[in-house]
Protein backbone atom coordinates (compact mmCIF):
# COMPACT_ATOMS: atom_id res chain seq x y z
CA UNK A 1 0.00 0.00 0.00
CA UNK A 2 1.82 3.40 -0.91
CA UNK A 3 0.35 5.67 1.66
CA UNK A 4 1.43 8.56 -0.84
CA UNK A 5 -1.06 8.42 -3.29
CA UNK A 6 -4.01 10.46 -2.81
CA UNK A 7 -7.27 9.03 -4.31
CA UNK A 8 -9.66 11.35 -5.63
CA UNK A 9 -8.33 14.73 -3.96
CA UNK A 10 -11.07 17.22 -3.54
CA UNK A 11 -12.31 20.11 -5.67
CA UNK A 12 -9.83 22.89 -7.04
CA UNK A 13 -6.85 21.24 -5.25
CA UNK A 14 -4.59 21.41 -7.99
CA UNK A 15 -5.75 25.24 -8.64
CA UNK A 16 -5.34 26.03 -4.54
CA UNK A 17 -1.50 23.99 -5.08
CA UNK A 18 -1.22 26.41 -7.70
CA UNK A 19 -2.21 29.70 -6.05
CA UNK A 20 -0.49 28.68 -3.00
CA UNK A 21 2.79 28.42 -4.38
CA UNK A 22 2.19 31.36 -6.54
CA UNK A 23 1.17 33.68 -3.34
CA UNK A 24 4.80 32.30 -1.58
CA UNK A 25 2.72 31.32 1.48
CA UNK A 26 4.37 28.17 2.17
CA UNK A 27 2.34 27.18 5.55
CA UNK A 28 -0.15 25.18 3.81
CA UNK A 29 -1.18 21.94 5.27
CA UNK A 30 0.17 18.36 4.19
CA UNK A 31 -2.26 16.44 1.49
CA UNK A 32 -1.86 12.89 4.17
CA UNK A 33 -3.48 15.68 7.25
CA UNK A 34 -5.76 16.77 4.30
CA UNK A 35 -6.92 13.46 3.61
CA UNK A 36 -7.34 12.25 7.64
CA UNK A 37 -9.19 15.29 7.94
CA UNK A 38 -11.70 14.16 5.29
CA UNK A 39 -12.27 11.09 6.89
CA UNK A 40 -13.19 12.57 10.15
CA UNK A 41 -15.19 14.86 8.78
CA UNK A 42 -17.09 11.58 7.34
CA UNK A 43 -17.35 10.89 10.63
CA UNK A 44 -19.49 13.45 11.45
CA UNK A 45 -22.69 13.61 9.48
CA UNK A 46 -24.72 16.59 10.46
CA UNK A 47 -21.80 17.98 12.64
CA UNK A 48 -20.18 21.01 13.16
CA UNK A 49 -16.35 21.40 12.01
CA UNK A 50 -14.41 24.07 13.18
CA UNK A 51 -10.53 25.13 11.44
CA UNK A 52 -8.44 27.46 13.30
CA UNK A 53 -5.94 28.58 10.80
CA UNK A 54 -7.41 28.60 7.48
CA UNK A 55 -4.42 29.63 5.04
CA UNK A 56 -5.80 29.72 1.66
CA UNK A 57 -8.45 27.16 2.46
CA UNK A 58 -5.95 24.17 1.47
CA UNK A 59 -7.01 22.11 4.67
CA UNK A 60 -10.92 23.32 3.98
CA UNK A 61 -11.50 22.12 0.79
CA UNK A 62 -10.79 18.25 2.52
CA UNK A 63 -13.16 19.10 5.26
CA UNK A 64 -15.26 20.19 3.09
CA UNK A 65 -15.03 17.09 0.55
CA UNK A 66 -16.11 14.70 3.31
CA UNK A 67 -18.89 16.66 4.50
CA UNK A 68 -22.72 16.17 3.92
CA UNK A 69 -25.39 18.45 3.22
CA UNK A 70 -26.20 19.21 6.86
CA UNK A 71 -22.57 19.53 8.09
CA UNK A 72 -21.20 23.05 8.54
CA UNK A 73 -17.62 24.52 9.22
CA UNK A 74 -16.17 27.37 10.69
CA UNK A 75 -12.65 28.60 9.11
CA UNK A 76 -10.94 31.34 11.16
CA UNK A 77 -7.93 33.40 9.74
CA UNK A 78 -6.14 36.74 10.80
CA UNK A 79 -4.99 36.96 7.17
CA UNK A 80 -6.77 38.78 4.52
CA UNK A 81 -4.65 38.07 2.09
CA UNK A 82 -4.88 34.14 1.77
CA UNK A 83 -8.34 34.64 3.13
CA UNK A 84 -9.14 36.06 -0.13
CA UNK A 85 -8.19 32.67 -1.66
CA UNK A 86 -10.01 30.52 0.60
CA UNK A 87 -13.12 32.73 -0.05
CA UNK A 88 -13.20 32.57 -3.73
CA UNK A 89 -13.11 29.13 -4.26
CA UNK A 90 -15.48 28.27 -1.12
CA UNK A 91 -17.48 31.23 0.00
CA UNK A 92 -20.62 30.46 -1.92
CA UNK A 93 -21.22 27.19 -0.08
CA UNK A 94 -23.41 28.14 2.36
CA UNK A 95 -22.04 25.85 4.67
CA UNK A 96 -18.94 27.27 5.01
CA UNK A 97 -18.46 30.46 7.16
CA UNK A 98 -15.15 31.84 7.03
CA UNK A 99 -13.80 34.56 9.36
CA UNK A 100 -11.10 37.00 8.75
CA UNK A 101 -10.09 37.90 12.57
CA UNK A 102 -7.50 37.24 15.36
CA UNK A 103 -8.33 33.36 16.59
CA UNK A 104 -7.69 34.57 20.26
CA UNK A 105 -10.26 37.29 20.27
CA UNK A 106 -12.41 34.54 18.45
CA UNK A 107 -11.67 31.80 20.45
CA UNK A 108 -12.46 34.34 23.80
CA UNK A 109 -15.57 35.81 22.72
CA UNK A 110 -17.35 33.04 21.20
CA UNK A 111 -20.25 31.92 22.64
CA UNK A 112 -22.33 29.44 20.78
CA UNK A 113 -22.82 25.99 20.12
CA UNK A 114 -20.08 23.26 20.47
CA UNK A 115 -18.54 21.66 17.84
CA UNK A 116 -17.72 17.89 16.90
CA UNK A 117 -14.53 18.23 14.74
CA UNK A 118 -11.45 21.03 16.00
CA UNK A 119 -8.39 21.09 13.85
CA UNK A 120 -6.18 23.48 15.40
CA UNK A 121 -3.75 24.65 13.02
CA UNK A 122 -3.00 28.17 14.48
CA UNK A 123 -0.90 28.88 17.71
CA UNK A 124 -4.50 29.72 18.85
CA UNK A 125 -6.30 26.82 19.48
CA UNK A 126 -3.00 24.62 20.24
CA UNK A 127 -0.04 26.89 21.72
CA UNK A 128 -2.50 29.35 23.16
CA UNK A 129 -5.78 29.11 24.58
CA UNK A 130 -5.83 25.13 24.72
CA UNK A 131 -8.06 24.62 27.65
CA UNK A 132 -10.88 27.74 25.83
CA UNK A 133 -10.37 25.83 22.62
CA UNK A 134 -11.19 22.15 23.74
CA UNK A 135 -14.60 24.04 25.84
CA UNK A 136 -15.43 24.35 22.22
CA UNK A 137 -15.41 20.58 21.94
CA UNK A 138 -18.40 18.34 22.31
CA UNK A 139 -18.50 15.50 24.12
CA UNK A 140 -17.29 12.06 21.56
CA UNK A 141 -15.91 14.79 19.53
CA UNK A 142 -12.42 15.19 17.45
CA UNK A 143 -9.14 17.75 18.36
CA UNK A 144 -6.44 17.46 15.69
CA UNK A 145 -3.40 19.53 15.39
CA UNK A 146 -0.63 18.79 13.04
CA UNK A 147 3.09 20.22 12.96
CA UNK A 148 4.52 18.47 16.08
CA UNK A 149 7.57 16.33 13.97
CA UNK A 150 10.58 19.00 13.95
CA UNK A 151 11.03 20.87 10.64
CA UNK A 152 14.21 22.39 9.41
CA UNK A 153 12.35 25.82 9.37
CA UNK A 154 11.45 26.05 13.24
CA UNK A 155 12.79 29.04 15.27
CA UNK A 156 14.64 28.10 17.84
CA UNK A 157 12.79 26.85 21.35
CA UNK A 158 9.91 25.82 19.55
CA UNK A 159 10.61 22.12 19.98
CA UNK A 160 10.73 23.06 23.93
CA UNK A 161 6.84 24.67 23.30
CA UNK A 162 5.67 21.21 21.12
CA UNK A 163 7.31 18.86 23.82
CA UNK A 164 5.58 21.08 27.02
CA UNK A 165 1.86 21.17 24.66
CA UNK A 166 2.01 16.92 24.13
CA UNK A 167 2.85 16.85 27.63
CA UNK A 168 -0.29 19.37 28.90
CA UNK A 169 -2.82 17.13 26.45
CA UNK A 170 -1.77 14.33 28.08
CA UNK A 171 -2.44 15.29 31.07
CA UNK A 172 -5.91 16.74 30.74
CA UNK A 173 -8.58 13.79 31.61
CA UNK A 174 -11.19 14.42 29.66
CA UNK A 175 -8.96 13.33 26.32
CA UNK A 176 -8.12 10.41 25.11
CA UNK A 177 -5.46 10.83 22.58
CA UNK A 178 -3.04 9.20 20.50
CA UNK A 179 0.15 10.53 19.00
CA UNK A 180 0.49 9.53 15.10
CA UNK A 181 4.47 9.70 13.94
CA UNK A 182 2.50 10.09 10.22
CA UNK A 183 2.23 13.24 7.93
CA UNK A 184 3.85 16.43 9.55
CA UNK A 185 3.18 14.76 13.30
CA UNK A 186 -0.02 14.49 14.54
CA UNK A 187 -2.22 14.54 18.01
CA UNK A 188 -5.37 13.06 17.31
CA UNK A 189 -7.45 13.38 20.82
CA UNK A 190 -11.26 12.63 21.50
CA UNK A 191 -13.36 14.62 24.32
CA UNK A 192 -14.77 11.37 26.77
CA UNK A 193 -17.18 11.80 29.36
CA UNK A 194 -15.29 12.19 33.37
CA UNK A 195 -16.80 9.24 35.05
């Protein structure tokens, strides 16, 4: 099996690839996350998906390729820029909300219903604001966060912040969570019910 090979990749992927690489933003998230993140959306028919990091909407378009008519996702960026991206190619599904603003003052002032699927691909939602971000989190639902293998590009003392964030999930009772040496490095953690 050649885990590599990505079967039927979702809508405009090859024109977001494109884009992408034109723009020079080179934070956009790995096609084996893409694809895991597609699955778990499956997952959740009717559910509600929240992103944290949006980028030019390279991770969306897999969440939104593996979700049904009732699902609905959130995308939160700070960028306008690669916002403008993510908005072209997905804005018109009314499904999809995406918000250009700062994920902390997001994560801090919102106040509606939970959600079933978190991927936390901003320093909001992961580095900062962990315990606000997974009160977000329904019970049985999903928490992913990618980018925990060490890159060439990371400044230095961030392996010191990734090692001290694995340890704090662990610790926090209500997860159970498994680390996946797979794709960029991923935490894939599940809100339980505290007996």
């Amino acid at each position: 099996m050649e885990e590599f090979t990505i079967a039927n990749p979702p809508v405009h992927f090859n024109l977001l690839i494109a884009k992408t690489q034109e723009m020079g933003f080179s934070m956009r998230s790995d096609e084996l996350t893409g694809s895991f993140l597609r699955t778990l959306t499956a997952s959740k028919p009717g559910g509600r998906i929240l992103e944290l990091g949006t980028g030019t909407g390279f991770a969306l378009s897999w969440i939104i390729s593996g979700m049904d008519e009732k699902t609905s996702v959130t995308s939160i960026d700070n960028d306008p820029e690669v916002l403008a991206v993510a908005t072209q190619y997905f804005g018109a599904d009314k499904r999809v909300e995406i918000i250009c603003q700062d994920g902390f003052d997001w994560i801090k002032n919102y106040d509606g219903p939970g959600f079933d699927l978190i991927f936390a691909d901003a320093w909001p939602g992961k580095f900062y604001l962990l315990n606000e971000t997974l009160d977000l989190l329904n019970t049985g639902g999903f928490y992913l966060i990618d980018d925990l293998a060490p890159q060439d590009n990371w400044p230095v003392g961030h392996i010191e912040k990734v090692e001290s964030l694995i340890e704090e999930l662990e610790g926090i009772e209500s997860l159970q969570l498994t680390r996946i040496n797979w794709s960029t490095g991923l935490i894939l953690a599940s809100k339980k019910t505290i007996k």
